[in-house]
C-alpha atoms as a PDB file:
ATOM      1  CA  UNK A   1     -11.044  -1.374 -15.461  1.00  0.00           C
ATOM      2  CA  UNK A   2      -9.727  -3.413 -18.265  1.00  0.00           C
ATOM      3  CA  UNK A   3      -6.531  -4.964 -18.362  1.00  0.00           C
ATOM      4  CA  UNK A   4      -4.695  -7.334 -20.661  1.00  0.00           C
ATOM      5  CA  UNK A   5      -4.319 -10.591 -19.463  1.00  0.00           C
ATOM      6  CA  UNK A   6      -0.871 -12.248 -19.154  1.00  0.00           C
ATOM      7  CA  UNK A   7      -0.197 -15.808 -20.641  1.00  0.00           C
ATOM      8  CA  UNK A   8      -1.016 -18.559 -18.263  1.00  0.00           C
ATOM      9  CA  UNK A   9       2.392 -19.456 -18.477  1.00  0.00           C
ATOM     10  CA  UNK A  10       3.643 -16.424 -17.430  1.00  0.00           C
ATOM     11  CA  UNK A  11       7.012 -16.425 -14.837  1.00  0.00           C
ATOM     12  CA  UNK A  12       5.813 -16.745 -11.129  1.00  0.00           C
ATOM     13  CA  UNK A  13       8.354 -15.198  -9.254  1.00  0.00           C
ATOM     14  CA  UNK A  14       9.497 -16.176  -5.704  1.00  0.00           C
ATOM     15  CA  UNK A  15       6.719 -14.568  -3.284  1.00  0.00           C
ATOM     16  CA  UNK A  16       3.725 -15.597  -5.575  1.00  0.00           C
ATOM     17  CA  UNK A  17       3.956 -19.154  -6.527  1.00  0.00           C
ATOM     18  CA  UNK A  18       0.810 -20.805  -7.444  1.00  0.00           C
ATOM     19  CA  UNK A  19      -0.099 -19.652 -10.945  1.00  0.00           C
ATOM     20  CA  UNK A  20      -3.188 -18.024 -10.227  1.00  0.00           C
ATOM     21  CA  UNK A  21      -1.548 -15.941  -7.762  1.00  0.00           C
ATOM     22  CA  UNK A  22       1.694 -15.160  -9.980  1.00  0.00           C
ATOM     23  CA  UNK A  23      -1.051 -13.722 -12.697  1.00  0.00           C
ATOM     24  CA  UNK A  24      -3.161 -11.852 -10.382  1.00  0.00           C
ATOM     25  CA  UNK A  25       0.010 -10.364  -9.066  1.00  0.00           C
ATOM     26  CA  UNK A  26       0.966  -9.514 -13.020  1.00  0.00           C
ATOM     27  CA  UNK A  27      -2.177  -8.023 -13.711  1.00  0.00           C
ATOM     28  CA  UNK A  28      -1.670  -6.113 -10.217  1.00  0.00           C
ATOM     29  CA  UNK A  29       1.748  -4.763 -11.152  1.00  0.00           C
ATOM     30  CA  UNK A  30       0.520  -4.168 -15.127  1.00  0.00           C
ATOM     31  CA  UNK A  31      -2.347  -0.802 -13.839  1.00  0.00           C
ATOM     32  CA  UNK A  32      -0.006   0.214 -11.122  1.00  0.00           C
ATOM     33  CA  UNK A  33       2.690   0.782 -14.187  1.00  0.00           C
ATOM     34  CA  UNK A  34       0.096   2.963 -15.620  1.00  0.00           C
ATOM     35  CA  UNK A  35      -0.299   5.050 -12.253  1.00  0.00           C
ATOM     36  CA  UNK A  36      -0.581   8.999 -12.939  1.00  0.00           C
ATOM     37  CA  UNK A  37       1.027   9.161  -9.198  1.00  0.00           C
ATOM     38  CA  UNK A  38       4.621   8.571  -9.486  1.00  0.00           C
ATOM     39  CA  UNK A  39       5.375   6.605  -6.471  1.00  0.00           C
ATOM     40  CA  UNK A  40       2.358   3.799  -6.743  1.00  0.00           C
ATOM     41  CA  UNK A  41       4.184   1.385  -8.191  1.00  0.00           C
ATOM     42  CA  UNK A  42       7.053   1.330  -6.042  1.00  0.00           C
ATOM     43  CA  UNK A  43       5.041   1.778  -2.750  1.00  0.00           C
ATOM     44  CA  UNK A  44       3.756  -1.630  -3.689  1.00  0.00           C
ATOM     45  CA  UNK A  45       6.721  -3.209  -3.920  1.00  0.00           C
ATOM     46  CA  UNK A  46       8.293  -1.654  -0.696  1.00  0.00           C
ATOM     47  CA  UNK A  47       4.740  -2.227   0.909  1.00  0.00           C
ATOM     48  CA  UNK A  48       5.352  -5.538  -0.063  1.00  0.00           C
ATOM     49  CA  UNK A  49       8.820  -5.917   1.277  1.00  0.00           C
ATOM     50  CA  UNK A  50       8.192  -4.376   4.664  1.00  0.00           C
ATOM     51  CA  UNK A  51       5.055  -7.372   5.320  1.00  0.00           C
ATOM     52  CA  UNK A  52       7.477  -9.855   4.692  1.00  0.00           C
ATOM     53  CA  UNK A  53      10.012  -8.445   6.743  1.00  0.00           C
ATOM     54  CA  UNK A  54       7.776  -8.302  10.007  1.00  0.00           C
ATOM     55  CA  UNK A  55       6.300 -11.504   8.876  1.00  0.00           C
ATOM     56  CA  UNK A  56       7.909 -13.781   6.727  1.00  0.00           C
ATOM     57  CA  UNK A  57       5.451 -16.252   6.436  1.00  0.00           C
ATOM     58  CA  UNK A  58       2.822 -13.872   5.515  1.00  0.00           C
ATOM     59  CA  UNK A  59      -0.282 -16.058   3.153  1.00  0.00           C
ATOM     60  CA  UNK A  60      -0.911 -15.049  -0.445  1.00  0.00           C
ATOM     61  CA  UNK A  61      -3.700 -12.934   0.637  1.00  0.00           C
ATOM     62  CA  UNK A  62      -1.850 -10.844   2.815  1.00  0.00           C
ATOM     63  CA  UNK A  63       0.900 -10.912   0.042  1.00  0.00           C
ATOM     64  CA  UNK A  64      -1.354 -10.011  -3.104  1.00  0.00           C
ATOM     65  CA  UNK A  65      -3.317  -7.158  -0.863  1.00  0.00           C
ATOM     66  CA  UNK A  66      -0.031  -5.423   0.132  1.00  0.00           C
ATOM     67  CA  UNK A  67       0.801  -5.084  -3.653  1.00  0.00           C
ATOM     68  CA  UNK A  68      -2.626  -4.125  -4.902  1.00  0.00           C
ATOM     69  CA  UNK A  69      -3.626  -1.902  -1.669  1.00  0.00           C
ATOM     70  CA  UNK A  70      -3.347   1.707  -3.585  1.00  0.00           C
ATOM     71  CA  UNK A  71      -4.549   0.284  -6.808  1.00  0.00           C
ATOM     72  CA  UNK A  72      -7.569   2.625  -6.799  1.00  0.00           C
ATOM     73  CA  UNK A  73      -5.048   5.598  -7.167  1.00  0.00           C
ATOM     74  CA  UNK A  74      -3.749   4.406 -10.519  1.00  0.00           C
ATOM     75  CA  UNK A  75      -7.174   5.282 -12.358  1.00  0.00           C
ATOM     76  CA  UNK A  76      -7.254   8.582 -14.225  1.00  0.00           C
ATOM     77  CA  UNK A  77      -9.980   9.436 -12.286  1.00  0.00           C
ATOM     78  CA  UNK A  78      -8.631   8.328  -8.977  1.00  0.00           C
ATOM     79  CA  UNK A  79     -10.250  10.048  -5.700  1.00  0.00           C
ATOM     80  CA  UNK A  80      -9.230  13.471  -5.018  1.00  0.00           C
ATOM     81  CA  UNK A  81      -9.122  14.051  -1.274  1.00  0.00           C
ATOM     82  CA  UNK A  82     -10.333  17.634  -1.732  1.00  0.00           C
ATOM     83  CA  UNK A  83     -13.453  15.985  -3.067  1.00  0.00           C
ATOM     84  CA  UNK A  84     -14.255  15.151   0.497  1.00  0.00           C
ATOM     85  CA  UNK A  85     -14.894  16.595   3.815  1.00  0.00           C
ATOM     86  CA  UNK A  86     -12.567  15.198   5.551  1.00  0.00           C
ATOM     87  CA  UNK A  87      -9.513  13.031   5.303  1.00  0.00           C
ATOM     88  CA  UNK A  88     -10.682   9.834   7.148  1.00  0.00           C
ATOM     89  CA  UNK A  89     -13.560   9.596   4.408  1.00  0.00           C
ATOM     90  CA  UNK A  90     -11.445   9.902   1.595  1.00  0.00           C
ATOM     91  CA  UNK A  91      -9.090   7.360   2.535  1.00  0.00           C
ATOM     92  CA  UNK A  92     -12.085   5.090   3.777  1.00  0.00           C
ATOM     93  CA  UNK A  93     -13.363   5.666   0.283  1.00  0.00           C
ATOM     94  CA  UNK A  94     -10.266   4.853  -1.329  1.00  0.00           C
ATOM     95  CA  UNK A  95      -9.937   1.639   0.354  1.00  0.00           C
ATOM     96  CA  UNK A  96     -13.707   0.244  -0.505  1.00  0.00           C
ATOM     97  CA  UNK A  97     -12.846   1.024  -4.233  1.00  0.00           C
ATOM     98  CA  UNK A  98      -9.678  -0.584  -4.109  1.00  0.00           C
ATOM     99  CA  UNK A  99     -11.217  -3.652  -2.830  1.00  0.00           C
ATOM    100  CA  UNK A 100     -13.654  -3.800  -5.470  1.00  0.00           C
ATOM    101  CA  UNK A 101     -11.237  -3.266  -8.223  1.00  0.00           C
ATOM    102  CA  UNK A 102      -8.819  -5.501  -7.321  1.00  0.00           C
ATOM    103  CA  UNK A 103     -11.480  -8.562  -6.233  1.00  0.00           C
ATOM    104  CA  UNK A 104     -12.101  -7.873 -10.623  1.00  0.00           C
ATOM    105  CA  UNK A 105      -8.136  -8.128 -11.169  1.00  0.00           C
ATOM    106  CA  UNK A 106      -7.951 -11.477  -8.784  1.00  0.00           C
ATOM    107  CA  UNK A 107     -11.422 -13.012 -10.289  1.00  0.00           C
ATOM    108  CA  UNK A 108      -9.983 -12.475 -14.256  1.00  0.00           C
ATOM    109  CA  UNK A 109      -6.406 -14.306 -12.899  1.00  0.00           C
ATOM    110  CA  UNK A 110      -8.762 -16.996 -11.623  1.00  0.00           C
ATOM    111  CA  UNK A 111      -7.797 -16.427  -8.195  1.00  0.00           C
ATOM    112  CA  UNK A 112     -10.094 -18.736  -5.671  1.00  0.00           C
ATOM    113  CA  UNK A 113     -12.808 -17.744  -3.808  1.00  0.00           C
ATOM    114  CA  UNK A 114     -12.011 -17.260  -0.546  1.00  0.00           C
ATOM    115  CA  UNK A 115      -8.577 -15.828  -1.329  1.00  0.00           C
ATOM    116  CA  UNK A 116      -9.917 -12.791  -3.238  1.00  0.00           C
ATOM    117  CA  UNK A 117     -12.589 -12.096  -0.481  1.00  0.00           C
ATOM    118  CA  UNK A 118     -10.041 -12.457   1.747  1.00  0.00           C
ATOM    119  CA  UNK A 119      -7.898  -9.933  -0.029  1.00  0.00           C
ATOM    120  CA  UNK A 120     -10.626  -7.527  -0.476  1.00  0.00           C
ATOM    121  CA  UNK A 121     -11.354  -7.659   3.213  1.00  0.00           C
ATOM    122  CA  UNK A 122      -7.666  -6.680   3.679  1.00  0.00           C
ATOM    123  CA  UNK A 123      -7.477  -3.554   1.410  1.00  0.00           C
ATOM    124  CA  UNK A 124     -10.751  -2.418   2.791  1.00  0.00           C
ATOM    125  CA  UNK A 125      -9.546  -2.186   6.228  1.00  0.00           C
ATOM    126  CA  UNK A 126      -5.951  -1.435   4.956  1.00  0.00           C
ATOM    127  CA  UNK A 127      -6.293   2.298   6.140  1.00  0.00           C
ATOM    128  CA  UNK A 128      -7.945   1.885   9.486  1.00  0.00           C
ATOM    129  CA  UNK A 129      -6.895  -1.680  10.842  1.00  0.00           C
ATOM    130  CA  UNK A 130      -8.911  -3.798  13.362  1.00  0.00           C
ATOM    131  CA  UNK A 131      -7.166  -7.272  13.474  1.00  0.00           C
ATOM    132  CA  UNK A 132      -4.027  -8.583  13.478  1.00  0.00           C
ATOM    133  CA  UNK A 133      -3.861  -9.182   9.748  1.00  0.00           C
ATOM    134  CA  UNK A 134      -4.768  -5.795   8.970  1.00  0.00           C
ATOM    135  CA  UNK A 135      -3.243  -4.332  11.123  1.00  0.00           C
ATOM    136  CA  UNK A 136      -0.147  -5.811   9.882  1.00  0.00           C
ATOM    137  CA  UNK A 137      -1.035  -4.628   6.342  1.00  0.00           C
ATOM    138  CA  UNK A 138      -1.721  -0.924   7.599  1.00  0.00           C
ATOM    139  CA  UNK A 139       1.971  -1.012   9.704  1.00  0.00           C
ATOM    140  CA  UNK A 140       3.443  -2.074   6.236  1.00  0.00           C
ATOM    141  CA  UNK A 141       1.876   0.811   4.313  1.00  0.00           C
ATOM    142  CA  UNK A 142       2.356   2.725   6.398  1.00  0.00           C
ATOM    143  CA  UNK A 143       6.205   2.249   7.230  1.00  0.00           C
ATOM    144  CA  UNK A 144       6.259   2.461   3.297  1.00  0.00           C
ATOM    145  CA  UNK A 145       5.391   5.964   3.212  1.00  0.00           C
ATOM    146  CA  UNK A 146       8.360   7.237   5.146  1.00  0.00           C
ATOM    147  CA  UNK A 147      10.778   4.657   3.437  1.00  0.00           C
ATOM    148  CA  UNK A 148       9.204   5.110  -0.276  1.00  0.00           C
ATOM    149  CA  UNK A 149       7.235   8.186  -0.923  1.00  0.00           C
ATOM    150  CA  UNK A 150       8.522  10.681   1.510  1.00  0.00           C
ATOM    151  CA  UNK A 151      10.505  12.123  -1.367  1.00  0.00           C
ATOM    152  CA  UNK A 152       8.634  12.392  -3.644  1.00  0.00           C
ATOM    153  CA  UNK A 153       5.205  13.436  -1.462  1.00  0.00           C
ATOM    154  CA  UNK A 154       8.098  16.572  -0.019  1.00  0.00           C
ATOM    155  CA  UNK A 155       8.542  17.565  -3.238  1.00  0.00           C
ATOM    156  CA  UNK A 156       5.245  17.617  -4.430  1.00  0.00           C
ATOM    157  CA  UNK A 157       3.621  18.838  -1.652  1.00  0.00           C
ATOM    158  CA  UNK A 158       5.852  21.029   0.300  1.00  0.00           C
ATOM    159  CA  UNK A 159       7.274  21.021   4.287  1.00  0.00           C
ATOM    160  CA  UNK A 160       3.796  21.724   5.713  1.00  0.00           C
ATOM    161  CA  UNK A 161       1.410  18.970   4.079  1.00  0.00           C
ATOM    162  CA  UNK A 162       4.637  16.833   4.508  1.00  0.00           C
ATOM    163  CA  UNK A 163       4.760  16.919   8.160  1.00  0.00           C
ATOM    164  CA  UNK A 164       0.914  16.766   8.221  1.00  0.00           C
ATOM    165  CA  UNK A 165       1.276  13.545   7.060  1.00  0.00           C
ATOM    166  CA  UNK A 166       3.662  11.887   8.355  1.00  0.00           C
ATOM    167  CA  UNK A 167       2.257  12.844  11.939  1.00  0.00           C
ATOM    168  CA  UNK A 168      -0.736  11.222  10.133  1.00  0.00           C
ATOM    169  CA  UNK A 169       0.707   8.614   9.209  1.00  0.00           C
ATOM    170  CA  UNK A 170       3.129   7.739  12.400  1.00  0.00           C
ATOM    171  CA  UNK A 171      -0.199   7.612  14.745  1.00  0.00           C
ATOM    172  CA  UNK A 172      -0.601   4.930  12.569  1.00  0.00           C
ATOM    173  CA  UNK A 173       2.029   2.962  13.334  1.00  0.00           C
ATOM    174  CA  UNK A 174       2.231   0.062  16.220  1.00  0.00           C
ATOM    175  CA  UNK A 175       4.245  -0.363  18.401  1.00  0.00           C
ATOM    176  CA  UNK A 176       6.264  -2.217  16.965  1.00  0.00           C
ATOM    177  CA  UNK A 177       6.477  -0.836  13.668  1.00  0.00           C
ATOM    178  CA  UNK A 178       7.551   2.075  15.266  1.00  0.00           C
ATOM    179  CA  UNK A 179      10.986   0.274  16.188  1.00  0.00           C
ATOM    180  CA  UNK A 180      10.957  -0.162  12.389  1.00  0.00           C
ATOM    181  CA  UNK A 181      10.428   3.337  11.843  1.00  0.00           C
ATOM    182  CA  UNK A 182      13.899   4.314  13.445  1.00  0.00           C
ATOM    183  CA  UNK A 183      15.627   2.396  10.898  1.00  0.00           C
ATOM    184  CA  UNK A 184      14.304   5.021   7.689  1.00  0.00           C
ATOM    185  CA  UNK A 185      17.105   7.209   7.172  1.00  0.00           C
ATOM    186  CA  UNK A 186      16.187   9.342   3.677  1.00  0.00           C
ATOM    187  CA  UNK A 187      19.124  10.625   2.196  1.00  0.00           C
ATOM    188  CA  UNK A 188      17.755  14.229   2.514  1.00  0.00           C
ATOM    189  CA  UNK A 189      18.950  16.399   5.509  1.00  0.00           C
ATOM    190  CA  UNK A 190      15.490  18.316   5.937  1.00  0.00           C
ATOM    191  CA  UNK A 191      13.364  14.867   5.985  1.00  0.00           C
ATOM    192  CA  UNK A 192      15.581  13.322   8.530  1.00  0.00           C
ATOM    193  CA  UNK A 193      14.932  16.488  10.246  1.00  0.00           C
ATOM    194  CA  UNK A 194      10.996  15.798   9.810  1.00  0.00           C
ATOM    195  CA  UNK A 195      11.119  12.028  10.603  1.00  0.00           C
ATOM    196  CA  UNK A 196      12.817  12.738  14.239  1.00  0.00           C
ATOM    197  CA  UNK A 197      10.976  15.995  14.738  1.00  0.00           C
ATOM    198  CA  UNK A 198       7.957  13.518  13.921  1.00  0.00           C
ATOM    199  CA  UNK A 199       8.763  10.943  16.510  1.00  0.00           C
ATOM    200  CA  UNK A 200      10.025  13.360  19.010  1.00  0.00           C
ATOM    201  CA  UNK A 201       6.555  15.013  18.974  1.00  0.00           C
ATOM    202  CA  UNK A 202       4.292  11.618  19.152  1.00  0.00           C
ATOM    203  CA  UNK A 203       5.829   9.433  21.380  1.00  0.00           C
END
């Protein structure tokens, strides 16, 4: 994937603030702008703001991965999930591209070593979890679904595939995230329907 990079004296905003990381995060947010899937680049952001909501402190790595998670989708030629057999490969497919494409985005801001592998590691086990870091980064994503791209996913997809996945995704959840969960209130009638239903069903 190419991408232009951004001046080395570009702005570094508040949650990226070593240069390297401020351009990484540019080039980041510059092919999610291009996404052919209408919620991408906001999911990052909101993925973004619920990390650092259930943990403030949250490193670079853990910050630059929560923006750049989905960034396979925003290729033309993305994955298609009917391309696969069955869900859990697709996504697991989705995240091992991801990692490699944004470990290229992170190496081309100069981004050190053992940052970018560490971010890499993150979006590879972004979908599945397995340690307290990524499963921190999959709570985050996932909590971002229901908050950001509920909408739009109902309207594209219909009631059925909606409620799919959101039981999908609410498995997901911790815990703790699912005390999070209760706080997502969409604005439409039917999905506040779907989010209780949802929670009523699982827990």
């Amino acid at each position: 994937m190419t991408v232009t990079s951004p001046d080395r004296g570009a702005h570094m905003d508040t949650v990226f603030t070593e240069a390297s990381h401020a351009r990484a995060a540019a080039l980041i947010r510059e092919v999610l702008a291009r996404s052919p899937v209408e919620e991408d680049a906001g999911h990052a952001e909101n993925t973004l703001h619920w990390l650092l909501r259930m943990e403030p402190s949250a490193d670079a790595a853990l910050r630059m991965a929560a923006l750049g998670h989905d960034i396979e989708r925003a290729r033309e030629d993305r994955l298609q999930r009917h391309s696969f057999e069955d869900y859990d490969t697709f996504k697991a497919q989705h995240a091992e591209l991801g990692a490699q494409i944004a470990d290229e985005l992170l190496q081309s801001a100069g981004v050190e070593a053992e940052v970018r592998q560490e971010v890499a590691r993150l979006i590879r086990r972004h979908e599945v979890g397995g340690d307290p870091r990524s499963d921190l980064l999959k709570d985050a994503d996932s909590l971002s679904y229901f908050d950001h791209n509920l909408p739009l996913y109902y309207r594209r997809e219909g009631w059925d595939e909606t409620l799919r996945r959101a039981r999908w995704g609410y498995q997901r959840l911790s815990p703790r995230a699912r005390e999070y969960y209760r706080e997502i209130t969409p604005d439409c009638a039917q999905l506040k329907q779907l989010l209780a239903e949802v929670a009523a069903q699982l827990e």
